[in-house]
C-alpha atoms as a PDB file:
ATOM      1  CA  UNK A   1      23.562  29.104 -43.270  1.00  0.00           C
ATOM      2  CA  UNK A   2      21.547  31.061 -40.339  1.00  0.00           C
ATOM      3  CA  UNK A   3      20.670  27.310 -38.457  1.00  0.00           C
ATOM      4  CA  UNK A   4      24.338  26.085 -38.549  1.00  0.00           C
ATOM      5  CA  UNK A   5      25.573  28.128 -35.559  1.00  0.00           C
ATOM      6  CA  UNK A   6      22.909  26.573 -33.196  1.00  0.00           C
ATOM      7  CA  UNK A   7      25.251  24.033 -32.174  1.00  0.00           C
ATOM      8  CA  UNK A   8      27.976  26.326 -30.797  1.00  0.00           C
ATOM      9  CA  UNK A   9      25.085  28.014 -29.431  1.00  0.00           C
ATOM     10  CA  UNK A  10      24.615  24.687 -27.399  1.00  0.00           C
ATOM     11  CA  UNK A  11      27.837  24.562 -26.359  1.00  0.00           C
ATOM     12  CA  UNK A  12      28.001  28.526 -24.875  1.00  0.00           C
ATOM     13  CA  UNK A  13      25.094  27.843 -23.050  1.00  0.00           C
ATOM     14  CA  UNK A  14      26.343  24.599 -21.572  1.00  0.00           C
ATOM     15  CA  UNK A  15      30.050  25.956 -20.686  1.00  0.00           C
ATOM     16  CA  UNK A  16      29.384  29.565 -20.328  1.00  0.00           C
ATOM     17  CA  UNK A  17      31.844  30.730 -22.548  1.00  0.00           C
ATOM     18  CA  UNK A  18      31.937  32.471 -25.980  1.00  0.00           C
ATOM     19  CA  UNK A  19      35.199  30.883 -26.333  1.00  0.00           C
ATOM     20  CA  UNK A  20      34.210  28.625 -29.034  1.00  0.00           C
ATOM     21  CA  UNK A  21      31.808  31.322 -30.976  1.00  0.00           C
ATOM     22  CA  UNK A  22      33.440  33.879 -33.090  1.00  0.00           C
ATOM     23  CA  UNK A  23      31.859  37.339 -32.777  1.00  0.00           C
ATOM     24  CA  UNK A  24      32.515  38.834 -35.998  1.00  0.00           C
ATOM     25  CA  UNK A  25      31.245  35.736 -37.813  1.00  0.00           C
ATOM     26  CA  UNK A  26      27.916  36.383 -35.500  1.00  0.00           C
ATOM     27  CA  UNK A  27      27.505  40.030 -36.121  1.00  0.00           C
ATOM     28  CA  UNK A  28      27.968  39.937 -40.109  1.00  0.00           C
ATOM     29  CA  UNK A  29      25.756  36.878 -40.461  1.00  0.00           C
ATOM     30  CA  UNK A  30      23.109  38.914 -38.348  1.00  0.00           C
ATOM     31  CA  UNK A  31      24.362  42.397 -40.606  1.00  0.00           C
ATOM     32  CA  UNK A  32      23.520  40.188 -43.871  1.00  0.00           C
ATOM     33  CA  UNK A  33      20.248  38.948 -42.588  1.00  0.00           C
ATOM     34  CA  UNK A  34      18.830  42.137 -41.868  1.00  0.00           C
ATOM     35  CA  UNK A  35      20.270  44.045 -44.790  1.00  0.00           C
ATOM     36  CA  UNK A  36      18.188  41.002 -46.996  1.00  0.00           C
ATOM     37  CA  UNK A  37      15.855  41.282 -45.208  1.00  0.00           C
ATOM     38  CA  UNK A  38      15.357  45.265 -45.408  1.00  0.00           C
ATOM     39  CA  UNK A  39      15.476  44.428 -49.359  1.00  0.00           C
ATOM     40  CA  UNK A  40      13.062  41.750 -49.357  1.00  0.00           C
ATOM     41  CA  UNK A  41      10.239  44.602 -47.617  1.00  0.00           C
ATOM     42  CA  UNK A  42      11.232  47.068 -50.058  1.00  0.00           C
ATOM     43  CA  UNK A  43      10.597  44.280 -53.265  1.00  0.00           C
ATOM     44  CA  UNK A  44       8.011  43.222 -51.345  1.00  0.00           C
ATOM     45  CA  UNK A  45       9.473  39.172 -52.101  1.00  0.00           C
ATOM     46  CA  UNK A  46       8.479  37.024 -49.142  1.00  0.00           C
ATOM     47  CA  UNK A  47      10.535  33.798 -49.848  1.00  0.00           C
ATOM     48  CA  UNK A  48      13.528  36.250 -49.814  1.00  0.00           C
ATOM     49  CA  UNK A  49      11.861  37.669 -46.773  1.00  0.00           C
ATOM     50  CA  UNK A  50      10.861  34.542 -44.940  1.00  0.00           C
ATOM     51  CA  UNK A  51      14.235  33.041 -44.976  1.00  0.00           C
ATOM     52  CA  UNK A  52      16.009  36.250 -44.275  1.00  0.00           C
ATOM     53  CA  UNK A  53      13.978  36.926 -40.948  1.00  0.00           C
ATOM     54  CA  UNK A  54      14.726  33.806 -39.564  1.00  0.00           C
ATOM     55  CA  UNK A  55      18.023  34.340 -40.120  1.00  0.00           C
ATOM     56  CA  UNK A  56      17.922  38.124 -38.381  1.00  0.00           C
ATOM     57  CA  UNK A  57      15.983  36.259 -35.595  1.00  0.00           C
ATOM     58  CA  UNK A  58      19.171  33.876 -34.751  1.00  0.00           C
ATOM     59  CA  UNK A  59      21.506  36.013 -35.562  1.00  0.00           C
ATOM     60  CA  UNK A  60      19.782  38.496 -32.478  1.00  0.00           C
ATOM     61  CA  UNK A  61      19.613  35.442 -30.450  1.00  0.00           C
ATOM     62  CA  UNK A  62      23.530  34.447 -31.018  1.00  0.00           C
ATOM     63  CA  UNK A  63      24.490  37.964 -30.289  1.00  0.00           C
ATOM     64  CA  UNK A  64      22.484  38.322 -27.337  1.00  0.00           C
ATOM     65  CA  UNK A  65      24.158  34.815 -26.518  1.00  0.00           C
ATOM     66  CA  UNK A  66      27.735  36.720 -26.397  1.00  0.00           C
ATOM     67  CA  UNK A  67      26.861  39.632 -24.501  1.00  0.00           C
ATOM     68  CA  UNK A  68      25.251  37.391 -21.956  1.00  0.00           C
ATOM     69  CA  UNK A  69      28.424  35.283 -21.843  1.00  0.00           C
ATOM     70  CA  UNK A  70      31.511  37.295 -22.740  1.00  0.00           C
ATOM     71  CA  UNK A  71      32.629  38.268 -19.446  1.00  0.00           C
ATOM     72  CA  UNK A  72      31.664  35.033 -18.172  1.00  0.00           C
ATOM     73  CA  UNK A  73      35.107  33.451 -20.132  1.00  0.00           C
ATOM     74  CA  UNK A  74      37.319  36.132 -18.716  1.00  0.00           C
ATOM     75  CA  UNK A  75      36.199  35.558 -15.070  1.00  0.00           C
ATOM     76  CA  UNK A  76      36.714  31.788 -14.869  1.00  0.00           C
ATOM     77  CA  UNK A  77      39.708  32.276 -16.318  1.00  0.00           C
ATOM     78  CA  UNK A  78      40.773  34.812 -13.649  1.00  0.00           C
ATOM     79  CA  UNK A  79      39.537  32.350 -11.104  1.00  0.00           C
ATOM     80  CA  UNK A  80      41.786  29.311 -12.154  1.00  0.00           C
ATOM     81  CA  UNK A  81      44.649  31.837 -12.376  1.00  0.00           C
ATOM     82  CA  UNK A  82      44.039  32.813  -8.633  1.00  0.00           C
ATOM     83  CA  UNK A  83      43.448  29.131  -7.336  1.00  0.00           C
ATOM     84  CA  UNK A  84      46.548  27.903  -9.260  1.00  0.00           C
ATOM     85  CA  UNK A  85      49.011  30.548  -7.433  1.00  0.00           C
ATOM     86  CA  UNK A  86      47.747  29.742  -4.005  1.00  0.00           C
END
């Protein structure tokens, strides 16, 4: 469930847009990752831990992804606009 969104993280990097990356589904996937694995320290369980880390680990790394790219979308965007009207 963590792994699947490497692809699309492929894809940002390659054309610098978040365009094709939902945020919310990034920020809740990181949310449940950490809240797991806050419960797996306090159990002290470390195959619910294990997985659960990883999964806060790429969920940092897809959000980091978005804030690095978010207002990359919007200024190619504004770019086309301006060469189209001239």
């Amino acid at each position: 469930m963590y792994a699947s969104p490497l692809s699309v993280m492929r894809r940002v990097v390659k054309s610098k847009s978040v365009e094709y990356m939902p945020f919310l589904l990034s920020f809740f996937l990181f949310l449940n990752a950490g809240v797991w694995s806050a419960y797996a320290v306090l159990v002290k369980d470390i195959y619910i831990g294990v997985a659960n880390a990883t999964g806060f680990i790429l969920g940092s790394a897809q959000l980091i992804l978005y804030v690095m790219y978010m207002n990359k979308s919007v200024s190619s965007e504004a770019n086309e606009e301006c060469s189209s009207e001239v």
